[in-house]
PDB file of N, CA and C in Angstrom:
ATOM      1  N   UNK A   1       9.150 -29.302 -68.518  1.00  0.00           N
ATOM      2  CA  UNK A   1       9.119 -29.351 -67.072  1.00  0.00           C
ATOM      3  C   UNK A   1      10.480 -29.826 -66.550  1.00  0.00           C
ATOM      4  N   UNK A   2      10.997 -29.104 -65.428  1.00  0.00           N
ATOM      5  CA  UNK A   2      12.237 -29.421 -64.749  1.00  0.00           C
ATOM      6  C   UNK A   2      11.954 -30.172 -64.029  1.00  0.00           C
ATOM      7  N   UNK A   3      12.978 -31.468 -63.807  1.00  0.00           N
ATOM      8  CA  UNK A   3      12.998 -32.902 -63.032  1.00  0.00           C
ATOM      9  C   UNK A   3      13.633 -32.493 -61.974  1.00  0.00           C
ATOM     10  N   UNK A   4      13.076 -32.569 -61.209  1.00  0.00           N
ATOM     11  CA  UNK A   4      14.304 -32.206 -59.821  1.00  0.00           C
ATOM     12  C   UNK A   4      14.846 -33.524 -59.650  1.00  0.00           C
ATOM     13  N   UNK A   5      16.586 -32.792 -58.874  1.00  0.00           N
ATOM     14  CA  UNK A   5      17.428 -33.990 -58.602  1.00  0.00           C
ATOM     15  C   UNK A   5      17.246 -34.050 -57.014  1.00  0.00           C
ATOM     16  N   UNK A   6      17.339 -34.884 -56.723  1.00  0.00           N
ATOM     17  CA  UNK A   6      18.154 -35.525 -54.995  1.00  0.00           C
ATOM     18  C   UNK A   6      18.929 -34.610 -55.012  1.00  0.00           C
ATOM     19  N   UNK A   7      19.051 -33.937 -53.980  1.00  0.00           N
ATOM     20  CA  UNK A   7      20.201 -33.698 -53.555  1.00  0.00           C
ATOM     21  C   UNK A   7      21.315 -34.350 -52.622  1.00  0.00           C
ATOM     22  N   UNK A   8      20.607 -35.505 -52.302  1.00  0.00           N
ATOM     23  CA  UNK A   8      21.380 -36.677 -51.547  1.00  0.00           C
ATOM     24  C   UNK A   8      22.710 -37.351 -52.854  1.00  0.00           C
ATOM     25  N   UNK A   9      22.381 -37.244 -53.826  1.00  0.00           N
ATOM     26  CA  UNK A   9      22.479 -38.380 -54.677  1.00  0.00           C
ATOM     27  C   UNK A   9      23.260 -37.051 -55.527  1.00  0.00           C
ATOM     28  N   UNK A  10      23.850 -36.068 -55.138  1.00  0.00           N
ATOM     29  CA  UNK A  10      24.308 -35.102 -55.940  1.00  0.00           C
ATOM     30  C   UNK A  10      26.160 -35.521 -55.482  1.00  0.00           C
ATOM     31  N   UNK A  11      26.955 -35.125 -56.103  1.00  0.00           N
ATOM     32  CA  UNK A  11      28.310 -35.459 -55.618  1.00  0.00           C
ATOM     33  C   UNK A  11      29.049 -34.047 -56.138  1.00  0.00           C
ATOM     34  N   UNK A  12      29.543 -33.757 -54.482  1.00  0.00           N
ATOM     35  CA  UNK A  12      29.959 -32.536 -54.506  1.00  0.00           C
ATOM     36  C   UNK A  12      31.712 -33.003 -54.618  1.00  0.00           C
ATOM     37  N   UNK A  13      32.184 -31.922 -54.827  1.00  0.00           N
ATOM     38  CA  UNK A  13      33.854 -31.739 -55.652  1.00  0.00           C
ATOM     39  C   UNK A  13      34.140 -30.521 -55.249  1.00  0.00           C
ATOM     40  N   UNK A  14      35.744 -30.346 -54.508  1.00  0.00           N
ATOM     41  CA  UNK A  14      35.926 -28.594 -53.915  1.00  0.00           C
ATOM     42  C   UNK A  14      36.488 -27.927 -55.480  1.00  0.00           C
ATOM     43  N   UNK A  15      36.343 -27.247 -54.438  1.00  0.00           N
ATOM     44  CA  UNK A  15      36.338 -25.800 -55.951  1.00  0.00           C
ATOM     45  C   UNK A  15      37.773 -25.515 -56.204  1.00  0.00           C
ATOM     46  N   UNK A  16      39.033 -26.437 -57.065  1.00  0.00           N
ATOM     47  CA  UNK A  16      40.375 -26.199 -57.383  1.00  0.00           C
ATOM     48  C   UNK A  16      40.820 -24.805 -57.083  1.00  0.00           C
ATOM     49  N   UNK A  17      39.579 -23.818 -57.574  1.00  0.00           N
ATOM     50  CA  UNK A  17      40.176 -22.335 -57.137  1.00  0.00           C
ATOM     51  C   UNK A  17      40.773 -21.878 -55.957  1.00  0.00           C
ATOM     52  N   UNK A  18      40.456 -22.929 -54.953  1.00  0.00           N
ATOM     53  CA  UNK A  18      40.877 -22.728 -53.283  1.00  0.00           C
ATOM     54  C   UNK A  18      41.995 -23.879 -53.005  1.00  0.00           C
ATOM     55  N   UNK A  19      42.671 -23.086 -52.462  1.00  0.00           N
ATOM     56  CA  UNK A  19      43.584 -24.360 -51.779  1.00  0.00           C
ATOM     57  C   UNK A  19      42.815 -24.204 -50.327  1.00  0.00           C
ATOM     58  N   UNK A  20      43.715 -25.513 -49.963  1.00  0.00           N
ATOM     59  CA  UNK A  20      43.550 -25.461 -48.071  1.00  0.00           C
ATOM     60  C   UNK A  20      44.931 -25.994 -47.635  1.00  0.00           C
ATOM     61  N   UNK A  21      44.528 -26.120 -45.790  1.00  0.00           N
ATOM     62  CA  UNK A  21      45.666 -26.750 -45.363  1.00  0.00           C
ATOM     63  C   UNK A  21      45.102 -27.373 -43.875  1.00  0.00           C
ATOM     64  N   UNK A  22      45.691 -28.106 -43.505  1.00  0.00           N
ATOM     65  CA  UNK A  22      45.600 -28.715 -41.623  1.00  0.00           C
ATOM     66  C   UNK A  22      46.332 -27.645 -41.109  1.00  0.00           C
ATOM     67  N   UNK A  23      45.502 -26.900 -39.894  1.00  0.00           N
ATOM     68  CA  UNK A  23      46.297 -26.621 -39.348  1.00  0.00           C
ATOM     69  C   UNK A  23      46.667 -27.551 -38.295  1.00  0.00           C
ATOM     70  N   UNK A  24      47.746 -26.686 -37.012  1.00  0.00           N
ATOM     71  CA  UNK A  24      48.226 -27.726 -36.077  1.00  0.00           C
ATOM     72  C   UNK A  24      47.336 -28.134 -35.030  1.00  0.00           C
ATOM     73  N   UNK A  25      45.824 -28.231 -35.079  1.00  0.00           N
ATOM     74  CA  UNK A  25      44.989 -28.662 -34.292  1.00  0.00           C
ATOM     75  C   UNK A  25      44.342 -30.061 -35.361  1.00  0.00           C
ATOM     76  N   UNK A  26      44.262 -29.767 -36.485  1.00  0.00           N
ATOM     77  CA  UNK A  26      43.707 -31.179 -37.698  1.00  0.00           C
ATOM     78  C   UNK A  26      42.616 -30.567 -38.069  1.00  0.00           C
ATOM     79  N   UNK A  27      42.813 -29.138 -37.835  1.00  0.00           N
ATOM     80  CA  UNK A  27      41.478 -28.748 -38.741  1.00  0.00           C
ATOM     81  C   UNK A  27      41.981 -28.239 -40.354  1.00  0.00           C
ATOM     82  N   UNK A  28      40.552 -28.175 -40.577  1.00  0.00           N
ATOM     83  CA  UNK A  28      40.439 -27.448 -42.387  1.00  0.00           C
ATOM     84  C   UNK A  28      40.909 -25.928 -42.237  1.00  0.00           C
ATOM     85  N   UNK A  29      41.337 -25.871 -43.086  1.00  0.00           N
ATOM     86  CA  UNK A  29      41.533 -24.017 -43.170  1.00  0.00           C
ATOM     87  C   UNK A  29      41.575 -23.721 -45.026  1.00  0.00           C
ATOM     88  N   UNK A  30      40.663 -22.589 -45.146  1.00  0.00           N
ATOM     89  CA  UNK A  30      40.672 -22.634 -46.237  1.00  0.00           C
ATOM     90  C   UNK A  30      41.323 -21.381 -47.001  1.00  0.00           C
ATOM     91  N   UNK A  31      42.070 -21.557 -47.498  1.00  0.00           N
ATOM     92  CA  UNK A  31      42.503 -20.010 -48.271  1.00  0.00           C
ATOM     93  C   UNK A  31      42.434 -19.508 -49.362  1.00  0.00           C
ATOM     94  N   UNK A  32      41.481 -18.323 -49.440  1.00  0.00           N
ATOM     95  CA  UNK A  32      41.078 -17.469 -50.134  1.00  0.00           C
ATOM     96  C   UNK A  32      41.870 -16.363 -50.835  1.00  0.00           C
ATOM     97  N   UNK A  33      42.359 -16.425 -52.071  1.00  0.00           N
ATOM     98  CA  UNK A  33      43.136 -15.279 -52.474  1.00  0.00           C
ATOM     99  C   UNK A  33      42.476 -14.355 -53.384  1.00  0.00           C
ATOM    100  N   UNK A  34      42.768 -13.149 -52.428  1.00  0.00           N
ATOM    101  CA  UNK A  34      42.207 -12.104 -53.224  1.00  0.00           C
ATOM    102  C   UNK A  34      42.884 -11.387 -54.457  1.00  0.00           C
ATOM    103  N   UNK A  35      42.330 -11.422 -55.334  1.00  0.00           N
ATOM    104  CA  UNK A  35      42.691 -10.757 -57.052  1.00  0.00           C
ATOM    105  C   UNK A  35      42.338  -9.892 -57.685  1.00  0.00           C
ATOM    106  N   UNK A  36      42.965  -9.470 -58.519  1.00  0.00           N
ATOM    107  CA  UNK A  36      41.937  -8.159 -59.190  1.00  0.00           C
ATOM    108  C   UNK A  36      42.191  -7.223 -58.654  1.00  0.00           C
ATOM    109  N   UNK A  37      42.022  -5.837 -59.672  1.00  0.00           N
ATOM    110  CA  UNK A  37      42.479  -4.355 -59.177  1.00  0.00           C
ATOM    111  C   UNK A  37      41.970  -3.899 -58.111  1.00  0.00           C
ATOM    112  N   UNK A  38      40.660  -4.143 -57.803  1.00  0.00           N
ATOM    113  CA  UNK A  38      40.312  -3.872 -56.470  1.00  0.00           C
ATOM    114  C   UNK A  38      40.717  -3.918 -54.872  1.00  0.00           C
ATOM    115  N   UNK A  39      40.865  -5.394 -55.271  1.00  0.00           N
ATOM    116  CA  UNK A  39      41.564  -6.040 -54.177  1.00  0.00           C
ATOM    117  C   UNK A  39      42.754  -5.533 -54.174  1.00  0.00           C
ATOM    118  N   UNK A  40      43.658  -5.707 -55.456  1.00  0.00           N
ATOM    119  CA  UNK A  40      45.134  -4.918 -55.008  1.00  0.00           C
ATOM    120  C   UNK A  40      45.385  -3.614 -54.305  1.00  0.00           C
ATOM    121  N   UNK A  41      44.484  -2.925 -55.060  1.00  0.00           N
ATOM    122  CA  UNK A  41      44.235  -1.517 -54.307  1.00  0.00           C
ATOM    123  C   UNK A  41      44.055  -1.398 -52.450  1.00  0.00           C
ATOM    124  N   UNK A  42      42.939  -2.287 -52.625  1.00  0.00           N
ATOM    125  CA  UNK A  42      43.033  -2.359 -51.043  1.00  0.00           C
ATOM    126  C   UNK A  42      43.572  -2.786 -50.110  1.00  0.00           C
ATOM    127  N   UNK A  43      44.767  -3.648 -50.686  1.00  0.00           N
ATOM    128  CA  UNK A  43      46.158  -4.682 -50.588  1.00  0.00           C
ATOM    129  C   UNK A  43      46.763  -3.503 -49.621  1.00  0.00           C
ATOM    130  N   UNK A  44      47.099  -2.416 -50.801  1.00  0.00           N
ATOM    131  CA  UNK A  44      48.072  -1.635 -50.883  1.00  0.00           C
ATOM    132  C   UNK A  44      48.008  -0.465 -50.183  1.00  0.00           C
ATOM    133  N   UNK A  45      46.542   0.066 -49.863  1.00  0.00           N
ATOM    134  CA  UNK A  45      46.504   1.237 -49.655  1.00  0.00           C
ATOM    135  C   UNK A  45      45.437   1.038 -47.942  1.00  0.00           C
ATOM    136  N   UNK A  46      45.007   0.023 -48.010  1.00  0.00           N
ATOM    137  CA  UNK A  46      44.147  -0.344 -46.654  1.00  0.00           C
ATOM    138  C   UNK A  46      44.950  -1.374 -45.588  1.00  0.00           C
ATOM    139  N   UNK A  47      45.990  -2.360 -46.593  1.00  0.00           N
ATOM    140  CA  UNK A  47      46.740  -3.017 -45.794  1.00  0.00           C
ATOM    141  C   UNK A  47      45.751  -4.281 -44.954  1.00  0.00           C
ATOM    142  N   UNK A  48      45.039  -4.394 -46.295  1.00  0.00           N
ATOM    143  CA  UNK A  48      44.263  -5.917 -46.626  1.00  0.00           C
ATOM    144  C   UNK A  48      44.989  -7.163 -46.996  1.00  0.00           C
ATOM    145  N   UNK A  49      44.879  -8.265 -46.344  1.00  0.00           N
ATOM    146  CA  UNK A  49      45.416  -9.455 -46.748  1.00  0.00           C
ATOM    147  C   UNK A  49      45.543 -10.107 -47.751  1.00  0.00           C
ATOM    148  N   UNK A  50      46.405 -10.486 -48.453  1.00  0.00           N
ATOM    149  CA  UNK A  50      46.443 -11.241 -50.120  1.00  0.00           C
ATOM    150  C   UNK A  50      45.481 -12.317 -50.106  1.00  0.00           C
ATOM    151  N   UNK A  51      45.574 -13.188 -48.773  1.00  0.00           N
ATOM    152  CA  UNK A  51      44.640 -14.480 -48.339  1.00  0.00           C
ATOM    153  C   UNK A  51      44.217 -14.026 -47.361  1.00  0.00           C
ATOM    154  N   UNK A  52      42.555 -14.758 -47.279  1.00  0.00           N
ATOM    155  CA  UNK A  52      41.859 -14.723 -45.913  1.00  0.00           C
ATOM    156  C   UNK A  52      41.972 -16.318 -45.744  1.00  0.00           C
ATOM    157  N   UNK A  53      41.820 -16.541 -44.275  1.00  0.00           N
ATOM    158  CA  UNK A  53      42.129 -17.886 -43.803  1.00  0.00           C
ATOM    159  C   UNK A  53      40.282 -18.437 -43.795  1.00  0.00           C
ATOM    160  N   UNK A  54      39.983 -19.435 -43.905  1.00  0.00           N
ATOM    161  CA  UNK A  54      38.519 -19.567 -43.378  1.00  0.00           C
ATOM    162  C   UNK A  54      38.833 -20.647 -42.288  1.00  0.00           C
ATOM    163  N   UNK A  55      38.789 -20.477 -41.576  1.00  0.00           N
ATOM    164  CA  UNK A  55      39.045 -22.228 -40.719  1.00  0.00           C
ATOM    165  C   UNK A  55      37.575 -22.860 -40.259  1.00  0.00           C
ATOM    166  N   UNK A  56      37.644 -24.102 -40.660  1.00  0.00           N
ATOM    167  CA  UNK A  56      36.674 -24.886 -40.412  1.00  0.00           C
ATOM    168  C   UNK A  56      36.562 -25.576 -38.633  1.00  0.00           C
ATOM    169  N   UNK A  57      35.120 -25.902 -38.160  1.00  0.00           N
ATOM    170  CA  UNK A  57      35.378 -26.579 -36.859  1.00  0.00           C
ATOM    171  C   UNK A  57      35.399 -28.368 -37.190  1.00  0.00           C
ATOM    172  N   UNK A  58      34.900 -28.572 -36.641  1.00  0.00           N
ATOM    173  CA  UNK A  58      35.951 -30.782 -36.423  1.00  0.00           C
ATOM    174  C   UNK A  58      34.636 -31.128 -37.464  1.00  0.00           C
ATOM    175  N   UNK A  59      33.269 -30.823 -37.461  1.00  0.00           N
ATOM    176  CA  UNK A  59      32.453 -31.184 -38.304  1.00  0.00           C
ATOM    177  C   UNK A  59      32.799 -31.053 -39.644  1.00  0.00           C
ATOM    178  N   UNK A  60      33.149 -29.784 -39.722  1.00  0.00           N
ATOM    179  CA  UNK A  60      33.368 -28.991 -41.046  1.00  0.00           C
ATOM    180  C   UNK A  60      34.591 -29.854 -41.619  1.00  0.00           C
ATOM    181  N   UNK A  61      35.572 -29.883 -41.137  1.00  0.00           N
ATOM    182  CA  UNK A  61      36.899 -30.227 -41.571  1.00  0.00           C
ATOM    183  C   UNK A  61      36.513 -31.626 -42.005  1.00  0.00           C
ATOM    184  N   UNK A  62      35.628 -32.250 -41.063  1.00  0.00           N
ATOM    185  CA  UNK A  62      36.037 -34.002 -41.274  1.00  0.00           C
ATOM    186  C   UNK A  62      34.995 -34.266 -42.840  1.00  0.00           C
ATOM    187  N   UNK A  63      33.827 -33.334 -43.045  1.00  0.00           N
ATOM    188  CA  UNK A  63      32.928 -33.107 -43.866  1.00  0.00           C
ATOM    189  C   UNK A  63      34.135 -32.915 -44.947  1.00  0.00           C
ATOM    190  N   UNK A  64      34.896 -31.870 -45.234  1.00  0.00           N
ATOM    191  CA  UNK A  64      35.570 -31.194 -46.131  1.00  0.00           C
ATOM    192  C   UNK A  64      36.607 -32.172 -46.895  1.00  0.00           C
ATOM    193  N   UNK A  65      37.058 -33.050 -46.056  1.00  0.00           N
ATOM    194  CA  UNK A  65      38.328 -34.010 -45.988  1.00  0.00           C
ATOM    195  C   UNK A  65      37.472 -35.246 -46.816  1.00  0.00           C
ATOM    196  N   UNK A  66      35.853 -35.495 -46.453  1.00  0.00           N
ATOM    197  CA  UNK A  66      35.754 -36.915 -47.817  1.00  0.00           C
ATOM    198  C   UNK A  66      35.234 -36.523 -48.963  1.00  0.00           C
ATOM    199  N   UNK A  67      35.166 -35.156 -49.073  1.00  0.00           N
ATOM    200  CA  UNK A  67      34.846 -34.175 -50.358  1.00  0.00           C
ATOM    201  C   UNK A  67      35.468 -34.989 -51.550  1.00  0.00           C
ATOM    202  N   UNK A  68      35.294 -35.879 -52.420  1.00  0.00           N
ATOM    203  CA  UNK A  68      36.599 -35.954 -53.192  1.00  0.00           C
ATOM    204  C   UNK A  68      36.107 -36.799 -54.414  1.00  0.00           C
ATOM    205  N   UNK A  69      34.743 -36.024 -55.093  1.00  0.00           N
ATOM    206  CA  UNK A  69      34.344 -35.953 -56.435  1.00  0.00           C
ATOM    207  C   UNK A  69      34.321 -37.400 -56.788  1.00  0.00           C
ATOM    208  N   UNK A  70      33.678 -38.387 -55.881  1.00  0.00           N
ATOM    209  CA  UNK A  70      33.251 -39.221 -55.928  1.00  0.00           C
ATOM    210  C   UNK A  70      31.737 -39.802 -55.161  1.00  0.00           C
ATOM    211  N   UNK A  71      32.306 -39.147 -53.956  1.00  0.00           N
ATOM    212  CA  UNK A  71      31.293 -39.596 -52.892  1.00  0.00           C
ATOM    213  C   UNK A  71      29.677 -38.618 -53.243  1.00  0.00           C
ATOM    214  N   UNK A  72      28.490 -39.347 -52.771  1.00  0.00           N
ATOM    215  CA  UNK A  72      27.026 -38.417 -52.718  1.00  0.00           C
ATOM    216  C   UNK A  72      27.118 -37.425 -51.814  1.00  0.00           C
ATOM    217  N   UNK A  73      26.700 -36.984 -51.504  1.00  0.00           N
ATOM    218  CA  UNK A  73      25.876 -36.474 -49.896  1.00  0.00           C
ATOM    219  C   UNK A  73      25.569 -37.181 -49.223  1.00  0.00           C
ATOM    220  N   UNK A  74      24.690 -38.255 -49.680  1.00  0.00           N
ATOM    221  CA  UNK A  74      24.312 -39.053 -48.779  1.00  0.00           C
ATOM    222  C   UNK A  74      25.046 -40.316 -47.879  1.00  0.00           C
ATOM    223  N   UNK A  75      26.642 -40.336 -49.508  1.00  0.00           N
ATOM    224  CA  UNK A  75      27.886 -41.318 -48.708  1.00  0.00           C
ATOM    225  C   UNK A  75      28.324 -41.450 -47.534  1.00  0.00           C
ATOM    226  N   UNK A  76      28.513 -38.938 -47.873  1.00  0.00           N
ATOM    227  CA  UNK A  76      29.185 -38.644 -46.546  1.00  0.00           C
ATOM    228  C   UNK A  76      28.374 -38.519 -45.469  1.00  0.00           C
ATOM    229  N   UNK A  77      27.037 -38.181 -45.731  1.00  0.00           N
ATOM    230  CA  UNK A  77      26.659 -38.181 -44.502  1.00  0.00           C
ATOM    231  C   UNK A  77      26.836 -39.546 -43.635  1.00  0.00           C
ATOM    232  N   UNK A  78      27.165 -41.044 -44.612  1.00  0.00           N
ATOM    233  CA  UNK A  78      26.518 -42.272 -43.448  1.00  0.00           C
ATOM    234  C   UNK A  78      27.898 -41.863 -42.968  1.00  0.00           C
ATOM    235  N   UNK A  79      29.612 -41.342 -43.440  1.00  0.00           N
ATOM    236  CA  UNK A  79      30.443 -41.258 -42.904  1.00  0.00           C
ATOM    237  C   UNK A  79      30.436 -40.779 -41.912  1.00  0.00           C
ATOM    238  N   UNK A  80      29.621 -39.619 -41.609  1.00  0.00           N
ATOM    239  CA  UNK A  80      29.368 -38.657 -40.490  1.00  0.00           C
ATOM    240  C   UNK A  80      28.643 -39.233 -39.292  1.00  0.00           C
ATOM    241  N   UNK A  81      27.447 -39.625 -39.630  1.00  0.00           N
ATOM    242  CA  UNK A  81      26.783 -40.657 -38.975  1.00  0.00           C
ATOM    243  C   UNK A  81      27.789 -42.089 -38.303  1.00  0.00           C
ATOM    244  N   UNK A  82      28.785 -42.194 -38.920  1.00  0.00           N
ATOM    245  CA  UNK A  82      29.259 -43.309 -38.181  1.00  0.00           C
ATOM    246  C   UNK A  82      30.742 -42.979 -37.352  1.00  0.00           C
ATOM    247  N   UNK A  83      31.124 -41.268 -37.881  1.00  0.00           N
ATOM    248  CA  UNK A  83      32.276 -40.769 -36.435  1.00  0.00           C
ATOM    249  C   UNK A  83      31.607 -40.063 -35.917  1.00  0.00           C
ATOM    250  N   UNK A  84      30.457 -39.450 -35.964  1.00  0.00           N
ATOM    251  CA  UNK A  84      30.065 -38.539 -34.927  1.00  0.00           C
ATOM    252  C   UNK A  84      28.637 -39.147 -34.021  1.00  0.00           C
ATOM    253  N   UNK A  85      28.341 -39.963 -34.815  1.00  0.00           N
ATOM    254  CA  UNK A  85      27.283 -40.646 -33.974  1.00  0.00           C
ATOM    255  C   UNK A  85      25.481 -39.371 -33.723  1.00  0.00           C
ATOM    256  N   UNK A  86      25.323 -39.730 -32.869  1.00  0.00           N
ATOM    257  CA  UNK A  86      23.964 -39.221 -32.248  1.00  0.00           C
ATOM    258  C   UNK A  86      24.611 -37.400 -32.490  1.00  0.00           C
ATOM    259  N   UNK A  87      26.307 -37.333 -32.213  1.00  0.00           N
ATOM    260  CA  UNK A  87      26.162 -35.822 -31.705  1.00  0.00           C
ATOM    261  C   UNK A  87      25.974 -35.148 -33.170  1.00  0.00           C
ATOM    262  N   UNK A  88      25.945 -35.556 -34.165  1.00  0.00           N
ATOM    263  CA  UNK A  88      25.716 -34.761 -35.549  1.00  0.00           C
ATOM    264  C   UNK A  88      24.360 -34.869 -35.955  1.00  0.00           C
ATOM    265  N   UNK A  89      23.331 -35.157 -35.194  1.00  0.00           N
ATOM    266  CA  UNK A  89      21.828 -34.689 -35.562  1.00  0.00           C
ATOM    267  C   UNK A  89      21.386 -33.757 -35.420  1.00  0.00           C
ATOM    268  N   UNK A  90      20.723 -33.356 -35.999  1.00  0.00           N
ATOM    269  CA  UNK A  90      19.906 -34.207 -37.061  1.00  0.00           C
ATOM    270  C   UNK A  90      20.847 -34.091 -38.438  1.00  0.00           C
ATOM    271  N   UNK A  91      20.817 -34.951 -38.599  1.00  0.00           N
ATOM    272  CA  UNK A  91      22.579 -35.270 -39.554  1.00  0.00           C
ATOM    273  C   UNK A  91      21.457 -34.646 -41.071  1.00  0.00           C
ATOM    274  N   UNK A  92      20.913 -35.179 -41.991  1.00  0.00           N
ATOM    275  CA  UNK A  92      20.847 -34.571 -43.110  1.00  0.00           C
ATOM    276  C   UNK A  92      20.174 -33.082 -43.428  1.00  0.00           C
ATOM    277  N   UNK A  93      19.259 -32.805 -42.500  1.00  0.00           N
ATOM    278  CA  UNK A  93      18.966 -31.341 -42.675  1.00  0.00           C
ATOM    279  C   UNK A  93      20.439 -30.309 -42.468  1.00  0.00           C
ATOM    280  N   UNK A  94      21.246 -30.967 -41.469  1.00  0.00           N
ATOM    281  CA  UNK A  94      22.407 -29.961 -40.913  1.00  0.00           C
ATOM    282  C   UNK A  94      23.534 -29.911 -41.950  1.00  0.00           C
ATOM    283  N   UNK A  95      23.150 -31.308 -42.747  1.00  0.00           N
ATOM    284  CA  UNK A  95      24.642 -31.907 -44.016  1.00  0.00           C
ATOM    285  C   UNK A  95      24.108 -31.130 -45.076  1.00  0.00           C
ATOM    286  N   UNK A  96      23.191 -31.289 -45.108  1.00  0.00           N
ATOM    287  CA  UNK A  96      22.389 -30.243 -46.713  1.00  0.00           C
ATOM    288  C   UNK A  96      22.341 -28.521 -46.227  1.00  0.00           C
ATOM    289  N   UNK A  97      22.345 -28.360 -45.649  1.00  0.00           N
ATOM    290  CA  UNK A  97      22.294 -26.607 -45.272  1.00  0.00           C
ATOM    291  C   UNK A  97      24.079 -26.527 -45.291  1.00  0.00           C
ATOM    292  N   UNK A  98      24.762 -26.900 -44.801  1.00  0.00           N
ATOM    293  CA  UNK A  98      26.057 -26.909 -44.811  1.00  0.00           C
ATOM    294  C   UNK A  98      26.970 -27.000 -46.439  1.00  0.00           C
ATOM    295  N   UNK A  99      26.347 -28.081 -46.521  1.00  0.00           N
ATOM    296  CA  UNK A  99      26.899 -27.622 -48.686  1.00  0.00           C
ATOM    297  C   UNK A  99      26.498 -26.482 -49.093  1.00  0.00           C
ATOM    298  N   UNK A 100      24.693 -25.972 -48.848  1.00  0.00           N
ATOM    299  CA  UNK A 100      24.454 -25.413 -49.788  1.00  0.00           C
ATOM    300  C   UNK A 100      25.487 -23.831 -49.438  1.00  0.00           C
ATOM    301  N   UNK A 101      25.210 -23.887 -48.020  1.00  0.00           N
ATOM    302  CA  UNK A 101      26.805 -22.731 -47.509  1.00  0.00           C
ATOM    303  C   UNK A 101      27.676 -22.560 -48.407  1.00  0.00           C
ATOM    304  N   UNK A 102      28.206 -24.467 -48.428  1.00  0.00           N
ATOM    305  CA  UNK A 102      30.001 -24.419 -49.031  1.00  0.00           C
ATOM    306  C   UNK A 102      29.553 -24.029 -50.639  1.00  0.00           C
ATOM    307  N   UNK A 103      28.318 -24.328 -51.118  1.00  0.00           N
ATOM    308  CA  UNK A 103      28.195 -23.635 -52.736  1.00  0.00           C
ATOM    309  C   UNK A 103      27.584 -22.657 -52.964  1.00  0.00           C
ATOM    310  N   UNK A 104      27.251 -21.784 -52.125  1.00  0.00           N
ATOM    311  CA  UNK A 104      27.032 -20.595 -52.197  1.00  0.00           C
ATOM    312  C   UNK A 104      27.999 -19.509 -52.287  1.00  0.00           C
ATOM    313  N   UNK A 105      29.322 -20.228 -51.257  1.00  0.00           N
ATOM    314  CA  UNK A 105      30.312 -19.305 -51.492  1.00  0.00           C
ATOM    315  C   UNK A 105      31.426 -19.576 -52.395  1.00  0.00           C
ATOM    316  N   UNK A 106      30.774 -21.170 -52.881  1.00  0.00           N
ATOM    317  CA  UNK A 106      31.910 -21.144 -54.275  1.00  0.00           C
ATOM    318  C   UNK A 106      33.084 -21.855 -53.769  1.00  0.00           C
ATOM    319  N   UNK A 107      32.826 -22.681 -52.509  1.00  0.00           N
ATOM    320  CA  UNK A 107      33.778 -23.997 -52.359  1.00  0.00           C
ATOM    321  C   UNK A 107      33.601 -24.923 -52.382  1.00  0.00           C
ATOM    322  N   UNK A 108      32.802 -25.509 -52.793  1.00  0.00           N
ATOM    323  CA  UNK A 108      32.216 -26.548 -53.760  1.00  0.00           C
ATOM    324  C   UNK A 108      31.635 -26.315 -54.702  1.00  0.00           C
ATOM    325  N   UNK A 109      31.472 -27.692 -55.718  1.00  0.00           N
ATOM    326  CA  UNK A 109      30.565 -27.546 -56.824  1.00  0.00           C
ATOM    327  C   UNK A 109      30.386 -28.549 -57.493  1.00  0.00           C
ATOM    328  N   UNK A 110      29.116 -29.043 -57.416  1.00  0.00           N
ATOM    329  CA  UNK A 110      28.130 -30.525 -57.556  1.00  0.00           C
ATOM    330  C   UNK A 110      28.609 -30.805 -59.208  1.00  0.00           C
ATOM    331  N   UNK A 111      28.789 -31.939 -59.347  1.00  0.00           N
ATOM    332  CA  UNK A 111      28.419 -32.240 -60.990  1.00  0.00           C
ATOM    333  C   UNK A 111      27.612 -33.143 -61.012  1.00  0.00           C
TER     334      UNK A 111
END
């Protein structure tokens, strides 16, 4: 029988495969480089971007920024809970749908 874990108590880590950057507003931006013959092809012949930008909004970014393969879910959320106050509720249903986003698409990843 499988034990389920918390997912509060899970500690997420970004995915090295991505860089990011601030842009000049202090948000997250994430960049995606595309690889592989496919992609080159469509580089070349569609005049597709090497990187897609993802940019994050002030939640996302400030979420993204205590990412750092230490903290739970549940760390960051009290972090969240204590700069965003009342306006980030319902704070853990919205913090847990939001990872499972960032690990679905493979920018994070729990150990």
């Amino acid at each position: 029988m499988k034990s389920k874990k918390n997912y509060l108590d899970m500690v997420p880590r970004q995915n090295p495969a991505y860089s990011w950057e601030i842009d000049g507003e202090g948000m997250v931006v994430l960049l995606v480089e595309h690889k592989g013959p496919y992609n080159w092809l469509a580089q070349k012949l569609l005049k597709k971007p090497r990187v897609s930008r993802v940019s994050m909004e002030r939640f996302g970014s400030f979420i993204w920024q205590q990412i750092n393969g230490q903290r739970t879910v549940y760390e960051i959320a009290q972090l969240v809970s204590e700069k965003f106050g009342a306006e980030a509720e319902p704070l853990i249903e919205r913090l847990v749908k939001y990872f499972r986003i960032l690990q679905n698409n493979r920018f994070v990843l729990f150990s």
